[in-house]
N, C-alpha and C. Protein backbone atom coordinates (compact mmCIF):
# COMPACT_ATOMS: atom_id res chain seq x y z
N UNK A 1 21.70 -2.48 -2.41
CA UNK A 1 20.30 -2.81 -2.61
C UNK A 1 19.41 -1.67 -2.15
N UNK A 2 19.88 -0.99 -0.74
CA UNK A 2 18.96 -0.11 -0.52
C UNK A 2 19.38 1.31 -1.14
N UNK A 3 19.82 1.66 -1.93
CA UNK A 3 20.17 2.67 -2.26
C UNK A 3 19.84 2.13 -4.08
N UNK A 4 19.11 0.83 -4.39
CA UNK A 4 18.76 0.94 -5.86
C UNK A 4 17.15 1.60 -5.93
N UNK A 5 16.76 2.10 -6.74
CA UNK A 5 14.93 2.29 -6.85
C UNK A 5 14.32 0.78 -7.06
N UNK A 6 13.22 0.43 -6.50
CA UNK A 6 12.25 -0.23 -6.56
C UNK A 6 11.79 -0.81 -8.00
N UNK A 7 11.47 -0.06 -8.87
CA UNK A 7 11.06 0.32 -10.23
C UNK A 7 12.22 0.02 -10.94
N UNK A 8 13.87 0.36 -10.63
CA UNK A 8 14.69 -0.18 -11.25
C UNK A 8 15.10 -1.24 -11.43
N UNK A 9 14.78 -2.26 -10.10
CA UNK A 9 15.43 -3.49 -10.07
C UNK A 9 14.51 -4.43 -10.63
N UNK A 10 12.94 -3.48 -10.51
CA UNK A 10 12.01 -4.20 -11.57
C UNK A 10 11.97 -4.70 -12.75
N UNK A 11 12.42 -3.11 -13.55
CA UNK A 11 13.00 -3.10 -14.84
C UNK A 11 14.13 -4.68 -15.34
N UNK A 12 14.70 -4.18 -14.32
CA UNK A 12 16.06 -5.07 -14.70
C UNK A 12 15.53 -6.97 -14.32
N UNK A 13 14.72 -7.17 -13.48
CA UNK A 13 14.10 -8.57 -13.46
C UNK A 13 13.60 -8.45 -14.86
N UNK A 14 12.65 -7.49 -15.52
CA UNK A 14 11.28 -7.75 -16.49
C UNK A 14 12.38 -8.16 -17.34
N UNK A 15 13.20 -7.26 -17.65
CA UNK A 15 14.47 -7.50 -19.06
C UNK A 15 15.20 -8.93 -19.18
N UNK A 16 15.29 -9.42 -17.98
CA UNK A 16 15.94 -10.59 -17.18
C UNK A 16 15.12 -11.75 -18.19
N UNK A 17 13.98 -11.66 -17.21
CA UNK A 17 12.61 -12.47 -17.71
C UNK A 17 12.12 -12.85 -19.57
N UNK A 18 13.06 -11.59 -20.17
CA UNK A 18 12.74 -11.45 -21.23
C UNK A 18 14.38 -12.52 -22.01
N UNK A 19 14.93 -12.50 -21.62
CA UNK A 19 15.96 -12.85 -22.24
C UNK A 19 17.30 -11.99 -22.02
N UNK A 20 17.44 -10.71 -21.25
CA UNK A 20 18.78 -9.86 -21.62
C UNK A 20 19.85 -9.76 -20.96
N UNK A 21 20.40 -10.70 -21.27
CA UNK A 21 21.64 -11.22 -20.28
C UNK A 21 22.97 -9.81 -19.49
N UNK A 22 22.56 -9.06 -20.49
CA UNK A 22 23.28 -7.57 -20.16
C UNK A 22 22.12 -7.04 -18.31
N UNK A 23 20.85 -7.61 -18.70
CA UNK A 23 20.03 -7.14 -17.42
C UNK A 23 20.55 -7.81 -16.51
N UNK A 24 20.69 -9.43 -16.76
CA UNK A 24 20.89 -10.42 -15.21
C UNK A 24 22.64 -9.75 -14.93
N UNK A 25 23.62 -9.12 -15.59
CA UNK A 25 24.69 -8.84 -15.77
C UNK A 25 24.59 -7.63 -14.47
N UNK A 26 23.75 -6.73 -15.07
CA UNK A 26 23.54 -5.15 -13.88
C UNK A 26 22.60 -5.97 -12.75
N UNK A 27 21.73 -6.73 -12.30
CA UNK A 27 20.99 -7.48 -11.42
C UNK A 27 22.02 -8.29 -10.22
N UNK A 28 22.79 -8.71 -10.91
CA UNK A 28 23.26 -9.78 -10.03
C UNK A 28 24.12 -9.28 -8.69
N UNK A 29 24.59 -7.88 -8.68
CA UNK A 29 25.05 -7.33 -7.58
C UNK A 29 24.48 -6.75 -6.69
N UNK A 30 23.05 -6.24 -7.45
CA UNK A 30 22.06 -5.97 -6.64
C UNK A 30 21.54 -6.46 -5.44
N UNK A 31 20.88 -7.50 -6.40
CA UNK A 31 19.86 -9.16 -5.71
C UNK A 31 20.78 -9.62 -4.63
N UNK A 32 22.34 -9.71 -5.15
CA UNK A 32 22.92 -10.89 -4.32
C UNK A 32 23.17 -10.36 -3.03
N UNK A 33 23.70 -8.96 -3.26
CA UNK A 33 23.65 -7.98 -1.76
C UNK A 33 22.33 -8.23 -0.95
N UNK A 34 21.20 -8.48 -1.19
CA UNK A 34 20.33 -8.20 -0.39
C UNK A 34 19.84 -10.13 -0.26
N UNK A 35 20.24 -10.92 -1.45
CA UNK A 35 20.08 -12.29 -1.10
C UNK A 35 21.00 -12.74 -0.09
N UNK A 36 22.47 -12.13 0.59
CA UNK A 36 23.25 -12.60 1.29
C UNK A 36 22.57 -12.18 2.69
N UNK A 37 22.07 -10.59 3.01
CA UNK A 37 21.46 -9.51 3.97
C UNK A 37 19.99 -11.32 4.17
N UNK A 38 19.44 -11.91 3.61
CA UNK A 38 18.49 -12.49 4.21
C UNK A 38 18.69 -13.43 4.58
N UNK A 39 20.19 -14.11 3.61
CA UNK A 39 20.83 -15.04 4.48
C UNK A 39 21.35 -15.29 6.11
N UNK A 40 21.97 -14.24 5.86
CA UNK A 40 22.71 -13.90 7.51
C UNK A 40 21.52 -13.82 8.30
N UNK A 41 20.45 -13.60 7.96
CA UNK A 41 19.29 -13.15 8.93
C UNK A 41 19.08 -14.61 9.31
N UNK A 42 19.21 -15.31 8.61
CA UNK A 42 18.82 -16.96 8.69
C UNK A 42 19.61 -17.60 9.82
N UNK A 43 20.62 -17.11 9.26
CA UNK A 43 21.94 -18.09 9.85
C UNK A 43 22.24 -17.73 11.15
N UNK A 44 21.47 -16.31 11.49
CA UNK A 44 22.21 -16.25 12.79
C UNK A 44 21.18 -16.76 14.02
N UNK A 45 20.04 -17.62 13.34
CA UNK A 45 19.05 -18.77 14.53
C UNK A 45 19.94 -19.83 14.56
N UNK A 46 20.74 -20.26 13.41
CA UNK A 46 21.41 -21.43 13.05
C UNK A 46 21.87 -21.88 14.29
N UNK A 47 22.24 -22.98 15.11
CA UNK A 47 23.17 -23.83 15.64
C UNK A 47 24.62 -23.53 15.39
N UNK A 48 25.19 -23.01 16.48
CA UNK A 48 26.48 -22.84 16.08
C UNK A 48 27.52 -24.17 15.63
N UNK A 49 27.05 -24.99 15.54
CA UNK A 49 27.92 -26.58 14.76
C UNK A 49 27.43 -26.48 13.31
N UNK A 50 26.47 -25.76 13.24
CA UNK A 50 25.95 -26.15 11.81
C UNK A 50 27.03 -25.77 10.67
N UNK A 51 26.70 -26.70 9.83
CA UNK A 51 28.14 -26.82 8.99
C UNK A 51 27.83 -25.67 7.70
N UNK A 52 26.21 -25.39 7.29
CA UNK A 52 26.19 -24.51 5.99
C UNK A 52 26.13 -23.06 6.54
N UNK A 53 27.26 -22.68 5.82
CA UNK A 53 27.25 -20.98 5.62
C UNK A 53 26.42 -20.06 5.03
N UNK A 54 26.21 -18.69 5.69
CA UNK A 54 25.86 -17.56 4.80
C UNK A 54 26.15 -17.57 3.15
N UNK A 55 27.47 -17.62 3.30
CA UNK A 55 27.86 -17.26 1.41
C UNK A 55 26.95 -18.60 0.71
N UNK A 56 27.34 -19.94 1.48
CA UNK A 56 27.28 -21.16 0.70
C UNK A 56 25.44 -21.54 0.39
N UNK A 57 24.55 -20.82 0.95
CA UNK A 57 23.10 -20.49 0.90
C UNK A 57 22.95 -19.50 0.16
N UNK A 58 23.58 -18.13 0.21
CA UNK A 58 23.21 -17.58 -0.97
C UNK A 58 23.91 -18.07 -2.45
N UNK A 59 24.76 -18.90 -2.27
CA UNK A 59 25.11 -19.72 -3.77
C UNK A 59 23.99 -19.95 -4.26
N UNK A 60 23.69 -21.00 -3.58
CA UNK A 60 22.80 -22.38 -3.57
C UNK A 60 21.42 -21.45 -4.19
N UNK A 61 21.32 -20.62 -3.58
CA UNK A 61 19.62 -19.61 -3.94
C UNK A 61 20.28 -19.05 -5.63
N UNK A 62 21.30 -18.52 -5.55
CA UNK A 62 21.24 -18.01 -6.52
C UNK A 62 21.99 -18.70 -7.99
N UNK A 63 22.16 -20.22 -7.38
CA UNK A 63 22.50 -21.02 -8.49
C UNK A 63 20.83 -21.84 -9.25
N UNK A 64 20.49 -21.77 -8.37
CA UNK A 64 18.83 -21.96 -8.44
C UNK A 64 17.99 -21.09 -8.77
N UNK A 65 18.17 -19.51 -8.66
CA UNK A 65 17.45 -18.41 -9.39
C UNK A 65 18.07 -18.43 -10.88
N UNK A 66 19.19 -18.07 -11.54
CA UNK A 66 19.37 -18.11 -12.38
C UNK A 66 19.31 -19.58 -13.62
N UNK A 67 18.96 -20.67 -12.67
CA UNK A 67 18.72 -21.87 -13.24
C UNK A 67 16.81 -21.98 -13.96
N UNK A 68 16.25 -20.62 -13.15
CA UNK A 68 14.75 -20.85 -13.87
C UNK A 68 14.75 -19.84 -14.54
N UNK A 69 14.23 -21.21 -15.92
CA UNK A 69 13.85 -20.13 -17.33
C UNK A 69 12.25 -20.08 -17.53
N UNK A 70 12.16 -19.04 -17.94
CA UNK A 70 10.71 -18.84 -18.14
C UNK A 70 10.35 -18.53 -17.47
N UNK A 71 10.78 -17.94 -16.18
CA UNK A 71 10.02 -17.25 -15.09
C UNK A 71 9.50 -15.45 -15.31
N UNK A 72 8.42 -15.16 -15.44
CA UNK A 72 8.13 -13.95 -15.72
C UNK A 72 7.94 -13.08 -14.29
N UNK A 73 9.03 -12.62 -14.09
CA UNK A 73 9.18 -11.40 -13.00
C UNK A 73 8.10 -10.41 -12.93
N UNK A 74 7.31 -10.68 -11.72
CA UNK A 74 6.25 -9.13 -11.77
C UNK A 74 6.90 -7.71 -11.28
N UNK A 75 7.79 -7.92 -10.31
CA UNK A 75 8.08 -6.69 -9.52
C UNK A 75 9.70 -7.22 -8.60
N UNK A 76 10.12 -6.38 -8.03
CA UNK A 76 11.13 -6.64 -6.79
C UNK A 76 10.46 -7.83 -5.48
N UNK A 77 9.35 -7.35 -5.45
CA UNK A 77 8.38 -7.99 -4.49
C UNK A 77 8.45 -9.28 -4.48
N UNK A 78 8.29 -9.76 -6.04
CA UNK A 78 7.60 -11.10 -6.32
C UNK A 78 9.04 -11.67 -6.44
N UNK A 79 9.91 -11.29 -6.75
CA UNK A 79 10.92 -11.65 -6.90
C UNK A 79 11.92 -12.48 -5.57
N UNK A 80 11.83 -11.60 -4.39
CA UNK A 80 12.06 -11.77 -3.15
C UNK A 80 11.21 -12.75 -2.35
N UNK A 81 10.33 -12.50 -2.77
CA UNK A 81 9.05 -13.52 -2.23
C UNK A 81 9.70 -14.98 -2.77
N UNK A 82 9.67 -14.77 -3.85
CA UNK A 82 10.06 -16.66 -4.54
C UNK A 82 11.36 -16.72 -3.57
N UNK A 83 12.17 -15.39 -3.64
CA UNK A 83 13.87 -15.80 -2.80
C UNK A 83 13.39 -16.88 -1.78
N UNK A 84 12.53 -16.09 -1.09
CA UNK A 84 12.16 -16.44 0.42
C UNK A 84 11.35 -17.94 0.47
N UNK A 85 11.09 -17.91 -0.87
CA UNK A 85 10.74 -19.46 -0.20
C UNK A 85 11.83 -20.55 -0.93
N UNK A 86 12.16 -20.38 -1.52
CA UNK A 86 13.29 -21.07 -2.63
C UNK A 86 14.16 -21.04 -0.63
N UNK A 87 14.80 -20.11 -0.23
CA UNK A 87 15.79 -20.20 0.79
C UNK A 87 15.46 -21.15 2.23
N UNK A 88 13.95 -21.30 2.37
CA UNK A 88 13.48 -22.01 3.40
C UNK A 88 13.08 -22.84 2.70
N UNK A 89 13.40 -23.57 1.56
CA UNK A 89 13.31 -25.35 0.84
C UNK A 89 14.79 -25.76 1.08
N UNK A 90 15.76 -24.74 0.86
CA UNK A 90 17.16 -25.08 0.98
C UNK A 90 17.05 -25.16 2.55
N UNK A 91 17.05 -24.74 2.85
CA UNK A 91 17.46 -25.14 4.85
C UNK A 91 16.68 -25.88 5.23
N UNK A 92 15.56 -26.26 4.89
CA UNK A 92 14.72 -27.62 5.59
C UNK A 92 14.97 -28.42 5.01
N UNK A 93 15.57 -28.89 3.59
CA UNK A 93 16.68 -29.85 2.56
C UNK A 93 17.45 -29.77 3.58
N UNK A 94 18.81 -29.30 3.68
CA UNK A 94 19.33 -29.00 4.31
C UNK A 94 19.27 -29.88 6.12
N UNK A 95 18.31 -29.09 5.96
CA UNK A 95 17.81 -29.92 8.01
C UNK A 95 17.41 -31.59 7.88
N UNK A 96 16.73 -31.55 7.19
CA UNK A 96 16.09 -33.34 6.41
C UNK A 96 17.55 -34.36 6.25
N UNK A 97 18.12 -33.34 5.73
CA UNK A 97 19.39 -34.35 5.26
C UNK A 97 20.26 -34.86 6.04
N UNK A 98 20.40 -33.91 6.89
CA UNK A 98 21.31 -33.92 8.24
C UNK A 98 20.43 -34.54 9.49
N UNK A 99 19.90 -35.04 9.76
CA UNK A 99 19.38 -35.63 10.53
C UNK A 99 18.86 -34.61 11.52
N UNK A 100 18.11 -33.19 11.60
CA UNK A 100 17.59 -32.58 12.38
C UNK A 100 15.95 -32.63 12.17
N UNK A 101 15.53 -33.84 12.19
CA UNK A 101 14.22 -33.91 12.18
C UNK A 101 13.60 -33.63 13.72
N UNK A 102 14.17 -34.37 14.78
CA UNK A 102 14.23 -34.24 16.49
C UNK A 102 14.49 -32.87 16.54
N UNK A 103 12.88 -32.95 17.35
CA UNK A 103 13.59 -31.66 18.48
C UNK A 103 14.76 -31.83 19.75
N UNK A 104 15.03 -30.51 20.08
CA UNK A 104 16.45 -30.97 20.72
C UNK A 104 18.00 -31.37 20.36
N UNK A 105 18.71 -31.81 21.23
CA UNK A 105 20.32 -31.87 20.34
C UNK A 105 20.25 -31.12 19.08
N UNK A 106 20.76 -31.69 18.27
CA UNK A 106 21.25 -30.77 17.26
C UNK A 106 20.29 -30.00 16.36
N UNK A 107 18.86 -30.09 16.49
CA UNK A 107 17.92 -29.27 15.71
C UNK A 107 18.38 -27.74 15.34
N UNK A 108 18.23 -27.74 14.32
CA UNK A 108 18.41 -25.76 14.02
C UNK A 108 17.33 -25.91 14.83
N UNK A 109 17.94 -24.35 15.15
CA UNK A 109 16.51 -23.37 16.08
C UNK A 109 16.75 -22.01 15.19
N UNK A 110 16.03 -21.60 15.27
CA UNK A 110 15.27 -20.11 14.80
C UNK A 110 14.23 -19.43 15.36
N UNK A 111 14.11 -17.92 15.42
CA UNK A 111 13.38 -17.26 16.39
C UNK A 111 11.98 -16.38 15.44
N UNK A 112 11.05 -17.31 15.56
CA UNK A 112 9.77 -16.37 14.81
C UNK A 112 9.83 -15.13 15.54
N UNK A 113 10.39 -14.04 14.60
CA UNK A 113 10.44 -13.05 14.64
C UNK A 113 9.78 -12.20 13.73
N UNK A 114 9.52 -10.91 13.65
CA UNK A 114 8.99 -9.96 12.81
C UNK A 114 10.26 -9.04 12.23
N UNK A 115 10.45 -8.55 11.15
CA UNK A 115 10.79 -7.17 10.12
C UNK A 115 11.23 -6.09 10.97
N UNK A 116 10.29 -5.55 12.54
CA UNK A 116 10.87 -4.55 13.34
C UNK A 116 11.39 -4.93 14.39
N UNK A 117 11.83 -6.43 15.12
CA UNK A 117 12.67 -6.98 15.65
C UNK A 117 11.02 -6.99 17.18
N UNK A 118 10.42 -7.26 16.75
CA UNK A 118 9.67 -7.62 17.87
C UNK A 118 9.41 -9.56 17.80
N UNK A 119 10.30 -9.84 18.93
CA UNK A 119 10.61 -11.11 19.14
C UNK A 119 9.66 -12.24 20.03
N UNK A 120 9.54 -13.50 19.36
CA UNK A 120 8.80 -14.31 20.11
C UNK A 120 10.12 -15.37 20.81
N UNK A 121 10.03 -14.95 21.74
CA UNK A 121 10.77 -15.75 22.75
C UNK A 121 10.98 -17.35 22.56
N UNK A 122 10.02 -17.90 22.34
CA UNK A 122 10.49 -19.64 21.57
C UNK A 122 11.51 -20.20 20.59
N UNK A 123 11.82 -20.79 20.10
CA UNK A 123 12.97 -21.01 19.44
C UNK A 123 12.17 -22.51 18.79
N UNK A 124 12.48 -22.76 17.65
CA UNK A 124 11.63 -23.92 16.96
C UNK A 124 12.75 -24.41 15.88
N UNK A 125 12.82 -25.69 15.68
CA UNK A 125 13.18 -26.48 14.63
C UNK A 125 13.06 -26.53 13.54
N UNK A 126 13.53 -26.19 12.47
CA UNK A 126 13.21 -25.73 11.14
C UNK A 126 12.72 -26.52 10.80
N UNK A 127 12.85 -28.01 10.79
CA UNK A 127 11.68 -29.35 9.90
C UNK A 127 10.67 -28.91 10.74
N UNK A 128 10.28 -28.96 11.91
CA UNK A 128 9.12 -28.56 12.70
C UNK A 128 8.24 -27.10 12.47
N UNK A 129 8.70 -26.34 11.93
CA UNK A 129 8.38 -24.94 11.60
C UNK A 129 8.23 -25.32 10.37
N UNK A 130 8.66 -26.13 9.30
CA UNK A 130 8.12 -26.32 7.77
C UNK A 130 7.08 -26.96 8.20
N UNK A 131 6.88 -28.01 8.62
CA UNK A 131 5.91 -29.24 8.94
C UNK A 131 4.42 -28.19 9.48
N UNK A 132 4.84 -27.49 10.61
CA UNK A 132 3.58 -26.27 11.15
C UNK A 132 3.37 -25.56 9.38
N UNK A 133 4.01 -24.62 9.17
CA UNK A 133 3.90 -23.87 8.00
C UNK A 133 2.81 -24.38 6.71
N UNK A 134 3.02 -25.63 6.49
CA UNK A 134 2.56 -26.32 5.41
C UNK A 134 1.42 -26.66 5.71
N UNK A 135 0.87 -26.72 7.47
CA UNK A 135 -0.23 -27.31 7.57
C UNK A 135 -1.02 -25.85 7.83
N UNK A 136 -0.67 -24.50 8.14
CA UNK A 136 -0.91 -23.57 8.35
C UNK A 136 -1.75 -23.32 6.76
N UNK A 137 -0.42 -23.60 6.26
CA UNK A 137 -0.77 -23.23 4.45
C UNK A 137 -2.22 -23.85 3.79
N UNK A 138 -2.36 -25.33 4.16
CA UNK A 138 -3.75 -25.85 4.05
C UNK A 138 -5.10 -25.29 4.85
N UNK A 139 -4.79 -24.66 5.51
CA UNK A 139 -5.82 -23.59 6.56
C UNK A 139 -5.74 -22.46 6.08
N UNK A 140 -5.14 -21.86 5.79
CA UNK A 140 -5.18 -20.52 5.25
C UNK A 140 -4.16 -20.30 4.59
N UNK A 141 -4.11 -20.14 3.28
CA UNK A 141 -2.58 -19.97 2.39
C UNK A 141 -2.03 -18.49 2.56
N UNK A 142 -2.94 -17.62 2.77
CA UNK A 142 -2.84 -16.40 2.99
C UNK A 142 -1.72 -15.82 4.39
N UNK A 143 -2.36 -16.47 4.86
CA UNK A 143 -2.01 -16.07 6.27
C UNK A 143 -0.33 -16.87 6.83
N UNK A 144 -0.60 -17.96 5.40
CA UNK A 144 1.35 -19.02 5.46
C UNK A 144 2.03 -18.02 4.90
N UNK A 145 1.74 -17.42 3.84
CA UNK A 145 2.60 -16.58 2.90
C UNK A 145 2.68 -15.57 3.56
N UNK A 146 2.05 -14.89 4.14
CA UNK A 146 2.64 -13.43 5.62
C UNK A 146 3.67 -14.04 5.72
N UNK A 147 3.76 -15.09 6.82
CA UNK A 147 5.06 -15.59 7.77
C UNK A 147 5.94 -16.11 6.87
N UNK A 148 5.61 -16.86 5.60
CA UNK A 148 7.18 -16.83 4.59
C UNK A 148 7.48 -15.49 4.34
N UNK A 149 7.10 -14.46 3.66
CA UNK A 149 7.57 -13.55 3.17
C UNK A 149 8.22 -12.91 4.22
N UNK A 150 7.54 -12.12 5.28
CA UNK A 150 8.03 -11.83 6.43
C UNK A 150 9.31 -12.27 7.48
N UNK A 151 8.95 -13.55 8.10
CA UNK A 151 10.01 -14.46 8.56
C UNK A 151 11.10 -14.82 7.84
N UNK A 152 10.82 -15.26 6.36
CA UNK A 152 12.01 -16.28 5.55
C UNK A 152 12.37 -14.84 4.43
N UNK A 153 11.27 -14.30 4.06
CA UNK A 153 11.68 -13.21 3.50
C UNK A 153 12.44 -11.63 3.80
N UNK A 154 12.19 -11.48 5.01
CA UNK A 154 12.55 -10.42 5.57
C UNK A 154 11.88 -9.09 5.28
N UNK A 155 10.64 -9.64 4.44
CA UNK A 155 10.17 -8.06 3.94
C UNK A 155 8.81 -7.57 4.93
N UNK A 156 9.08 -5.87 4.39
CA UNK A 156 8.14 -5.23 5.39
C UNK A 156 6.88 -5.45 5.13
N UNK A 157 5.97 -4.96 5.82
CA UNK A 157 4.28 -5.13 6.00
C UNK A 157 4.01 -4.56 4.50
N UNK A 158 4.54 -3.47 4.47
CA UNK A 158 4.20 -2.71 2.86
C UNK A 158 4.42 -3.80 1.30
N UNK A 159 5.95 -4.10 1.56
CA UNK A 159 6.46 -5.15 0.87
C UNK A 159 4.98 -6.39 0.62
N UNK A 160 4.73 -6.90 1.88
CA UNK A 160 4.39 -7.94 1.83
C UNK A 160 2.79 -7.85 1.21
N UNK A 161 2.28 -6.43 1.84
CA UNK A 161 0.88 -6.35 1.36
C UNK A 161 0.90 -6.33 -0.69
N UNK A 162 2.10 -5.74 -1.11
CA UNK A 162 2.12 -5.37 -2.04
C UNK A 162 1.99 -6.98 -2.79
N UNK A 163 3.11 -7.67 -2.27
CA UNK A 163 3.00 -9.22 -3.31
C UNK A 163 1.40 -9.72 -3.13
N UNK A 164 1.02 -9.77 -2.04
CA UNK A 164 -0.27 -10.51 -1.85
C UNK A 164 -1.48 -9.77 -2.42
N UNK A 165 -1.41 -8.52 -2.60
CA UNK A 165 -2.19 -7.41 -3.36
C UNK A 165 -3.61 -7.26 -2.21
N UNK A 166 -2.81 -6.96 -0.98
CA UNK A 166 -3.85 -6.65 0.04
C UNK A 166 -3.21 -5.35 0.85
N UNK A 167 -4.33 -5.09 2.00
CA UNK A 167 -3.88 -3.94 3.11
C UNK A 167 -2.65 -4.30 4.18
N UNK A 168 -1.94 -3.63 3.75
CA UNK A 168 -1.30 -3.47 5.13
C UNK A 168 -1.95 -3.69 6.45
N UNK A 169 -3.70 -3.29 6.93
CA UNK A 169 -4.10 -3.77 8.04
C UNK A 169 -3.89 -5.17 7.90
N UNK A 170 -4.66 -5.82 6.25
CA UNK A 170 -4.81 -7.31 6.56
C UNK A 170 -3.67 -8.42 6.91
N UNK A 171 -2.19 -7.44 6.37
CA UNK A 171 -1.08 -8.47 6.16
C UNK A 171 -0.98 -8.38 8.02
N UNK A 172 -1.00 -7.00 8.88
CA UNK A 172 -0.78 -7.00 10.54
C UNK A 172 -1.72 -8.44 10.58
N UNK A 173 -2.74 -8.11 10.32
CA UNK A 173 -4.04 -8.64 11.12
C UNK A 173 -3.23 -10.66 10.69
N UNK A 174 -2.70 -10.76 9.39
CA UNK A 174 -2.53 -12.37 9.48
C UNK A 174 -1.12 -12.46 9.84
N UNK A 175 -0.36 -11.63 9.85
CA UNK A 175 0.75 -11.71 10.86
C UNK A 175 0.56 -11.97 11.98
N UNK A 176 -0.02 -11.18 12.83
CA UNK A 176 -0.49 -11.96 14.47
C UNK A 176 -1.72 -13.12 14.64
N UNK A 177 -2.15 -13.28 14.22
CA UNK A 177 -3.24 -14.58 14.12
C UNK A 177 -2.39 -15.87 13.44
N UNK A 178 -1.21 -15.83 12.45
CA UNK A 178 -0.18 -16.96 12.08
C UNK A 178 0.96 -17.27 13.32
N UNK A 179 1.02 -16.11 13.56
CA UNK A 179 2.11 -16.22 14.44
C UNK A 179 1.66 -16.88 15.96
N UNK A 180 0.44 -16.63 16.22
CA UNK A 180 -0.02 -17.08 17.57
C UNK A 180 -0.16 -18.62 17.09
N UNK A 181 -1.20 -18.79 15.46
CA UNK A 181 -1.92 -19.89 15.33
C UNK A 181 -0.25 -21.19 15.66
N UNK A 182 0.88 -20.47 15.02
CA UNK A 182 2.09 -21.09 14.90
C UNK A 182 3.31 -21.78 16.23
N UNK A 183 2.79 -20.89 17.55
CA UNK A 183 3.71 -20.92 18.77
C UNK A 183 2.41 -21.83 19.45
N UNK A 184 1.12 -22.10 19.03
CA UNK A 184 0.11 -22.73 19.56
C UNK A 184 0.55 -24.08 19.10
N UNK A 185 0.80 -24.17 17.95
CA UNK A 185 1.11 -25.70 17.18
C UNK A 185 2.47 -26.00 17.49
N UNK A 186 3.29 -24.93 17.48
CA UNK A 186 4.60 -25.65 17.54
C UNK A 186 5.14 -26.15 19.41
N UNK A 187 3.82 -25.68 20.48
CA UNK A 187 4.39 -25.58 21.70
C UNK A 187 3.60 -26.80 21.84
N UNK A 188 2.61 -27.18 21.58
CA UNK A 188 1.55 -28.93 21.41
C UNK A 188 0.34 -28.71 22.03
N UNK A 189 0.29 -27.43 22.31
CA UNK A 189 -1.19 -26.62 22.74
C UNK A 189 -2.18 -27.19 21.59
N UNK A 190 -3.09 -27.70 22.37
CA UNK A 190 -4.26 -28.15 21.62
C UNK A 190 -5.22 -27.24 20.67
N UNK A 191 -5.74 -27.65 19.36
CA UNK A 191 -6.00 -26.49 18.56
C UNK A 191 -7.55 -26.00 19.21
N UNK A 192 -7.87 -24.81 18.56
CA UNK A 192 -9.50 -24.26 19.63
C UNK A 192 -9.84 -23.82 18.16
N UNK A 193 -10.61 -24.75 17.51
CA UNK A 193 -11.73 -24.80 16.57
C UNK A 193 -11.34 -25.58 15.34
């Protein structure tokens, strides 16, 4: 993945998008290398009992990417972006189903983290981190989609400014204002405004 061009794997979504099964053919070793690379990033907040795997999540994503037709691919960006949230519907499915709604005992935990490994020390419940997220999202959609793309996506500030079609200052600036607004809600700190 990191050794394809940007512009190429574009190409090869737009062709995708279009119908050319020879494109999803050269794509699929690409994507899946770097859909497994965001998996593992996932899995390793996971609960060590937890029963779903790395490989068995990037199935699941990519039995579900190639299942939507009519999707018109803008870029690598936009592409990863949908990964990233398509992959955090599967693990909070996933968490829902299995009875990790409770915090504690068996809850996945995961570490709101950033892209350059600068770590927030808390550890949160994935239904509890969707549940924050979604209400984040009704407050500012802008500032939800940083922390999916980023967090669930794994992509950089550049990456991320690019899908949202903003600055790199603005994506920092709602990266740390989500991320605080997020360890405020998820710790039961009362909201201030």
């Amino acid at each position: 993945m990191r050794t394809t061009a940007p512009h190429e794997l574009t190409r090869l979504l737009i062709a995708w998008s279009e119908g050319d099964q020879s494109a999803l053919e050269e794509l699929t070793p690409l994507v899946y290398a770097e859909l497994h690379r965001l998996a593992h990033r996932y899995m390793l907040g996971e609960h060590t009992r937890h029963t779903l795997q790395t490989s068995a999540l990037v199935n699941e994503a990519y039995i579900r990417l190639i299942d939507w037709k009519g999707v018109r691919w803008q870029n690598r960006a936009h592409f990863f972006a949908m990964c990233a949230k398509l992959m955090r519907n599967i693990l909070v499915d996933y968490a829902r189903k299995h009875g990790y709604q409770k915090r504690g005992g068996n809850a996945i935990k995961l570490t709101l983290e950033d892209a350059a490994g600068v770590t927030v020390e808390t550890n949160f419940d994935l239904v509890a981190l969707d549940k924050a997220l979604l209400e984040l999202s009704n407050l500012d959609k802008r500032k939800a989609s940083v922390i999916e793309l980023r967090f669930f996506g794994g992509m950089s500030v550049e990456e991320t400014a690019e899908v949202l079609k903003v600055s790199e200052d603005t994506v920092m600036r709602d990266w740390r204002l989500a991320r605080a607004w997020l360890l405020a809600k998820m710790s039961g700190e009362p909201d201030e405004g």
